[in-house]
C-alpha atoms as a PDB file:
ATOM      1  CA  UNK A   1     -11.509 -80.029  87.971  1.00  0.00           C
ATOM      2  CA  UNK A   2      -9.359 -80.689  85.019  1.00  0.00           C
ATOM      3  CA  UNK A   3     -10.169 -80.200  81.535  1.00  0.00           C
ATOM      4  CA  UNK A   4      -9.579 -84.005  80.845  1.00  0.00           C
ATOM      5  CA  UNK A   5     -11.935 -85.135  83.640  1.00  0.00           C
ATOM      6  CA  UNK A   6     -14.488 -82.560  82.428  1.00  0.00           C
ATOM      7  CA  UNK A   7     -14.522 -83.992  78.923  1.00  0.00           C
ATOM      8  CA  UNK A   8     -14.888 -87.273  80.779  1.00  0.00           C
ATOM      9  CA  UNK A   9     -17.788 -86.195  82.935  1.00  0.00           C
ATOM     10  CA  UNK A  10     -19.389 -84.629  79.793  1.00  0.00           C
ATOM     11  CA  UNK A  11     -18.674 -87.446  77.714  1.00  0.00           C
ATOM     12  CA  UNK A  12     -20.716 -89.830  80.231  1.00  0.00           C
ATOM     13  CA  UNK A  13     -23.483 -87.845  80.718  1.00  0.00           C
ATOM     14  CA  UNK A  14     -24.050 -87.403  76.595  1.00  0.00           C
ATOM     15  CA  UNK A  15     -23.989 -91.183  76.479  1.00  0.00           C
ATOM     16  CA  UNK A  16     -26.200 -91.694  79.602  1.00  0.00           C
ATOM     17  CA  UNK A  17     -28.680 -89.101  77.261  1.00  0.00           C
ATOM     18  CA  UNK A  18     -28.841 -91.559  74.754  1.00  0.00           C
ATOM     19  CA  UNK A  19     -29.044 -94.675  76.692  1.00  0.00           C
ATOM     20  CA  UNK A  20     -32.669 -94.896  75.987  1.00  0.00           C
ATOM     21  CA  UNK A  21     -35.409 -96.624  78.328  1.00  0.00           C
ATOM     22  CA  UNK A  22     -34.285 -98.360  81.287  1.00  0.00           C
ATOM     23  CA  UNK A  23     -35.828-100.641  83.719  1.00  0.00           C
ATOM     24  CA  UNK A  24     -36.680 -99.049  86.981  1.00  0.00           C
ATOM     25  CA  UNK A  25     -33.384-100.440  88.471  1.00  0.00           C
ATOM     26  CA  UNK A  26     -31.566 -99.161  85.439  1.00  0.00           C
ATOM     27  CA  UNK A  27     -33.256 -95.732  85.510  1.00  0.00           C
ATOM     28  CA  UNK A  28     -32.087 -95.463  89.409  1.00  0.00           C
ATOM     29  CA  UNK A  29     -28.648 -96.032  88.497  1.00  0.00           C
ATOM     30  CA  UNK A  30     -28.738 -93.435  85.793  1.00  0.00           C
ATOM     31  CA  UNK A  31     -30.124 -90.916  87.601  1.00  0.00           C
ATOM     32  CA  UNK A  32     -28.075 -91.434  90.406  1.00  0.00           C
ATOM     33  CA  UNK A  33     -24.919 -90.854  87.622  1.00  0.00           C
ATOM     34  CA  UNK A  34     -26.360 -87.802  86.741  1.00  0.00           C
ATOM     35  CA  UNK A  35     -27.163 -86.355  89.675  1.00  0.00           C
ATOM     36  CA  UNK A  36     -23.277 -87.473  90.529  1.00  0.00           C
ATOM     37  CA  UNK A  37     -22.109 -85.555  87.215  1.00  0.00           C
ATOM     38  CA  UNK A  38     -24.002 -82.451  88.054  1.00  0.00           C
ATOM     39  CA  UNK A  39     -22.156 -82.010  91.241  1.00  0.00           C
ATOM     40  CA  UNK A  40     -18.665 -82.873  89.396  1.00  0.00           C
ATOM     41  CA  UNK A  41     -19.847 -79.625  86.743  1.00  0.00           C
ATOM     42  CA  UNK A  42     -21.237 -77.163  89.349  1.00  0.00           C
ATOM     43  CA  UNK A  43     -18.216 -75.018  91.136  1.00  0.00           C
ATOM     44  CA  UNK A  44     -19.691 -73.423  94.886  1.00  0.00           C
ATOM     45  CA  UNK A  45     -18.536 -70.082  95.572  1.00  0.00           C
ATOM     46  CA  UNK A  46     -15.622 -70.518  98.815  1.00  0.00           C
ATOM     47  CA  UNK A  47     -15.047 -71.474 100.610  1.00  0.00           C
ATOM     48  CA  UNK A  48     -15.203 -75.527  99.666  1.00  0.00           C
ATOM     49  CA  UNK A  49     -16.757 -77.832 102.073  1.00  0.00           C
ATOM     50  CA  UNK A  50     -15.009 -80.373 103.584  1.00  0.00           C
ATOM     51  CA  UNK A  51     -17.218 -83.400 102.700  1.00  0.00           C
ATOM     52  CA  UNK A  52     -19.778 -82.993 100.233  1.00  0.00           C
ATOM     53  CA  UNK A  53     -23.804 -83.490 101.286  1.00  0.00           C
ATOM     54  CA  UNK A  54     -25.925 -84.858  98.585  1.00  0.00           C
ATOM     55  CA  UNK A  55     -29.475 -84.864  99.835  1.00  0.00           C
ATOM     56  CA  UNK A  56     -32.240 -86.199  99.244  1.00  0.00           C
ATOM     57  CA  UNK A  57     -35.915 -85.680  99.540  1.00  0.00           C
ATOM     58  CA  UNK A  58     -39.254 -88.060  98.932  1.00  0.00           C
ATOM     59  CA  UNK A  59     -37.453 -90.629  96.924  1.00  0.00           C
ATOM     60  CA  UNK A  60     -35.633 -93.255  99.592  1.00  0.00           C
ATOM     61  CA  UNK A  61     -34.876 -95.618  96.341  1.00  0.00           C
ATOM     62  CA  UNK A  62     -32.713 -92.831  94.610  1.00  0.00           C
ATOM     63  CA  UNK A  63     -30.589 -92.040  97.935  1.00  0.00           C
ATOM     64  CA  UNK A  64     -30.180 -95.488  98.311  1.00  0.00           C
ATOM     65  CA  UNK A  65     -28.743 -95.798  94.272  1.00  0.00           C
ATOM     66  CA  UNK A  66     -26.607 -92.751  95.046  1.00  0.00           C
ATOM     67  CA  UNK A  67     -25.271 -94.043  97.864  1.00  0.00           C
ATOM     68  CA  UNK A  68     -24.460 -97.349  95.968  1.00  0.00           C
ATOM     69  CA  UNK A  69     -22.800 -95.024  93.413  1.00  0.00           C
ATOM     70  CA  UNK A  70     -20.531 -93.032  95.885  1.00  0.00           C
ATOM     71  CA  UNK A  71     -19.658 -95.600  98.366  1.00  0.00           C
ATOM     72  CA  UNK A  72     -16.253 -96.553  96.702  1.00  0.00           C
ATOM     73  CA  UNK A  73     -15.639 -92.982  94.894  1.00  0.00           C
ATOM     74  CA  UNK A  74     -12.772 -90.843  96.264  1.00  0.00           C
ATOM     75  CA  UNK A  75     -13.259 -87.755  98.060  1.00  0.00           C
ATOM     76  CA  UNK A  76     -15.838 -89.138 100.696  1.00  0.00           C
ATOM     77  CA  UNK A  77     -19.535 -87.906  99.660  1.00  0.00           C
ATOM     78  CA  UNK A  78     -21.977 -87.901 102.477  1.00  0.00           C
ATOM     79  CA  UNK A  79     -25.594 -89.101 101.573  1.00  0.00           C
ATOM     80  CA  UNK A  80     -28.404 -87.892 103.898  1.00  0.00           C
ATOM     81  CA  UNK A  81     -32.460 -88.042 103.423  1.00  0.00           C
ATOM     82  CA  UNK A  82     -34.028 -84.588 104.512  1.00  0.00           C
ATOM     83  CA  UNK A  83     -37.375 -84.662 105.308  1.00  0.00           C
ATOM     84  CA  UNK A  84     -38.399 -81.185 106.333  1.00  0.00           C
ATOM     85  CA  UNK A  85     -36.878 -77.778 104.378  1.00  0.00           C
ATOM     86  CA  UNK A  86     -34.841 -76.640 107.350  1.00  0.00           C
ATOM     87  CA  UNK A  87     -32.376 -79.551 107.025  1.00  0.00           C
ATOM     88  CA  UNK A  88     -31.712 -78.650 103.331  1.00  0.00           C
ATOM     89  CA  UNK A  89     -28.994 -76.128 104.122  1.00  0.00           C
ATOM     90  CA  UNK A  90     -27.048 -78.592 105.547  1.00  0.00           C
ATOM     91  CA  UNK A  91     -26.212 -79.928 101.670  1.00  0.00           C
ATOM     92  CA  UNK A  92     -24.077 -78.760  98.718  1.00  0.00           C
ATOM     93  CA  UNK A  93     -26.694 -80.975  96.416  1.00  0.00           C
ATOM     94  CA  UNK A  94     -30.597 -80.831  97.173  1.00  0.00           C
ATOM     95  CA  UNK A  95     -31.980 -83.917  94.909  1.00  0.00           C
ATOM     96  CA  UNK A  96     -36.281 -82.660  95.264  1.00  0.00           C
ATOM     97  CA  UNK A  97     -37.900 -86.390  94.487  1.00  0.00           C
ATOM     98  CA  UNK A  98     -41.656 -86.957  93.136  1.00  0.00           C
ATOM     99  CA  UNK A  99     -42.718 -87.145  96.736  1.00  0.00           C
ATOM    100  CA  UNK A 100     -42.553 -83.729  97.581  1.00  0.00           C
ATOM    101  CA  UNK A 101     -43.681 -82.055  94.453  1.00  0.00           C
ATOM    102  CA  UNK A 102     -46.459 -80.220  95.975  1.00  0.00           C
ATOM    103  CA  UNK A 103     -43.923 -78.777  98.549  1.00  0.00           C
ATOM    104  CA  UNK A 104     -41.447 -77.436  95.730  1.00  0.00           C
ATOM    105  CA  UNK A 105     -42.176 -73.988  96.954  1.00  0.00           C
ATOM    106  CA  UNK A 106     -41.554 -74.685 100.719  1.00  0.00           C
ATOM    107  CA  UNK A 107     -38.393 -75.814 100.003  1.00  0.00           C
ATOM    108  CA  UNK A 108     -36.740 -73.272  97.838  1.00  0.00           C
ATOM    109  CA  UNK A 109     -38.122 -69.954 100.199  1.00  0.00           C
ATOM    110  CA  UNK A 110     -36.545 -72.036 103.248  1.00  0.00           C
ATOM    111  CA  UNK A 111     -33.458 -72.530 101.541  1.00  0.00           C
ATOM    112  CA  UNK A 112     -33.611 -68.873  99.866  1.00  0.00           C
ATOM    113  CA  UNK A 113     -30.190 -67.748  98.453  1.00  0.00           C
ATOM    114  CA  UNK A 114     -28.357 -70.665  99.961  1.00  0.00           C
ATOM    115  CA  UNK A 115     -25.497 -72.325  97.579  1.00  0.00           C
ATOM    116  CA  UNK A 116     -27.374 -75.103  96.910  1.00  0.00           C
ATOM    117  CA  UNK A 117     -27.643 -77.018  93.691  1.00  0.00           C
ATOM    118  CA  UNK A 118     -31.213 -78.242  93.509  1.00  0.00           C
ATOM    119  CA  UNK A 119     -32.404 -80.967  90.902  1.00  0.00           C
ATOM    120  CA  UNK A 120     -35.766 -81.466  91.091  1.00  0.00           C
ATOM    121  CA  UNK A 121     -37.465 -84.897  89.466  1.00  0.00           C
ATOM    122  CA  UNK A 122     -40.195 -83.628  87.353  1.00  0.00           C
ATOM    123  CA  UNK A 123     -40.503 -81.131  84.416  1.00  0.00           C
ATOM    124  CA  UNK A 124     -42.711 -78.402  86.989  1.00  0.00           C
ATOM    125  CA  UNK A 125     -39.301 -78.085  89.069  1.00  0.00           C
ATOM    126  CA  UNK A 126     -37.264 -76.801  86.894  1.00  0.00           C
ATOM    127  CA  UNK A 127     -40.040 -73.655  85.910  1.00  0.00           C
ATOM    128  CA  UNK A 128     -40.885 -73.703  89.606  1.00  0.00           C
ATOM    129  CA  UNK A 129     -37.065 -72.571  90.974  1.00  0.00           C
ATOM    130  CA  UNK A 130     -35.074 -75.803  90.655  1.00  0.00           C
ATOM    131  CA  UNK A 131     -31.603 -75.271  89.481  1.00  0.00           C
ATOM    132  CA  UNK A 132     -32.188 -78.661  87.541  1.00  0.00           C
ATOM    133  CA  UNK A 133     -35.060 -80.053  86.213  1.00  0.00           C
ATOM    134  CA  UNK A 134     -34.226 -84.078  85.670  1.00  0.00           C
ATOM    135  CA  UNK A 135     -37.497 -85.631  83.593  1.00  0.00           C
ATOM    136  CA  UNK A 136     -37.825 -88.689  81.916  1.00  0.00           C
ATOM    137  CA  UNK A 137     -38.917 -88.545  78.113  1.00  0.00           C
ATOM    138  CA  UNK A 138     -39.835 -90.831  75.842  1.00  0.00           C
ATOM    139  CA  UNK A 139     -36.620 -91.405  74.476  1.00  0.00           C
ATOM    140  CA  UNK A 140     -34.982 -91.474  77.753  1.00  0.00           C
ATOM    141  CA  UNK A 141     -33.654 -89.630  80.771  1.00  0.00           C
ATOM    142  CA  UNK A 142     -32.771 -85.722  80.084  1.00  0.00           C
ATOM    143  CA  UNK A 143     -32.539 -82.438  81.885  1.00  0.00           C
ATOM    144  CA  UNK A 144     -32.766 -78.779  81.957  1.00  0.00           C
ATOM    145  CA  UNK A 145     -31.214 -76.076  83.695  1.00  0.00           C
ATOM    146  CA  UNK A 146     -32.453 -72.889  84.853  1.00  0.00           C
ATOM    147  CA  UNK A 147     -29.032 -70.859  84.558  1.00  0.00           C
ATOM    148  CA  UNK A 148     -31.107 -67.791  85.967  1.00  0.00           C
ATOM    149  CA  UNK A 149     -31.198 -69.827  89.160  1.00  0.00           C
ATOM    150  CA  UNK A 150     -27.754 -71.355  89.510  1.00  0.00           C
ATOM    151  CA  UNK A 151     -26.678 -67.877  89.244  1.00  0.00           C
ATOM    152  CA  UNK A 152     -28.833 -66.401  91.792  1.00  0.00           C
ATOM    153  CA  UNK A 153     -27.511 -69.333  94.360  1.00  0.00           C
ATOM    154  CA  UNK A 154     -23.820 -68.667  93.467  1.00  0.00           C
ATOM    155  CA  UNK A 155     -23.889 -71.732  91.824  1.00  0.00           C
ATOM    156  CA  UNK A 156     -21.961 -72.081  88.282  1.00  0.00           C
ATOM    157  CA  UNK A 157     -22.622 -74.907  86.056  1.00  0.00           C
ATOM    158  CA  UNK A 158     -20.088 -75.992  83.381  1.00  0.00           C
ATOM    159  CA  UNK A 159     -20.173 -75.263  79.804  1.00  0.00           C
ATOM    160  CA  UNK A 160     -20.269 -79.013  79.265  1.00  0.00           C
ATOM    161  CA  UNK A 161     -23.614 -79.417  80.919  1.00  0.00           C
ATOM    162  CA  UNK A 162     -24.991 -76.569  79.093  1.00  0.00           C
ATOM    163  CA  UNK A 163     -24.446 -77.946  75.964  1.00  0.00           C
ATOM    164  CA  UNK A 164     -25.780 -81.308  76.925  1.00  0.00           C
ATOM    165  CA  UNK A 165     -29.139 -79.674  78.623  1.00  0.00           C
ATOM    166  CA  UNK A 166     -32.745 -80.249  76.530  1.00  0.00           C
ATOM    167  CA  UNK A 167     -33.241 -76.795  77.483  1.00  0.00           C
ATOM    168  CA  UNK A 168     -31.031 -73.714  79.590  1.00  0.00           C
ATOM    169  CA  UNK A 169     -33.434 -70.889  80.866  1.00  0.00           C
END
């Protein structure tokens, strides 16, 4: 990625962090731009897959905003709800929605050391093993990282999202 679309990406994302409340239609679309960042600031060890799999679990009304958000962007992005943990491999992008939050676990020992960049939707996910824990707070929609985790996947996450997290573990 070049440095000029990396300031870009950053540059977005710091604004989305201070876009405040949303209404629910409004908060889809933002974290569907997020989740869309991270994958633009993670780099996946080689080699690079051909089309890239974001996928989700437990949360039908995000897939369907991120698929609304990468329909018309370049580079062809494949969207795909997983239901069951043996399907995750199949994705570069593992979004872990409020609907399977008692299953976090599952999940990440199916997936084990898999290149996988999973955000999970609550604050538990990202103490739990999630490479990205995406929470809404009062003053609107942040996120964490647990860098411990990205590097344990393979997984390398920009120095602009670093800087931008609430909180890098």
């Amino acid at each position: 990625m070049t440095r000029a679309l990396r300031i870009r990406a950053g540059t977005a994302l710091a604004l989305a962090l201070w876009a405040g409340a949303a209404p629910a239609a409004d908060l889809l679309q933002l974290k569907a731009a997020f989740i869309y960042r991270f994958a633009q600031l993670t780099q996946w060890p080689p080699p690079p897959a051909r089309e890239f799999t974001y996928c989700v679990a437990g949360d039908a009304e995000l897939q369907e905003a991120l698929r609304t958000l990468t329909q018309n962007m370049a580079g062809g992005a494949h969207i795909v709800a997983v239901n069951e943990p043996q399907r995750a491999s199949q994705c570069q992008l593992l979004v872990l929605g409020n609907g399977v939050r008692g299953d976090l676990r599952r999940w990440l020992e199916v997936l084990g050391d898999e290149p996988v960049l999973v955000v999970g939707e609550n604050p538990e996910s990202f103490r739990s093993g999630a490479v990205i824990g995406l929470v809404i707070e009062p003053n609107g929609l942040a996120f964490r990282i647990n860098q411990t985790e990205s590097r344990r996947r393979g997984l390398a996450i920009s120095y602009q999202m670093l800087k931008l997290a609430r909180e890098v573990k």
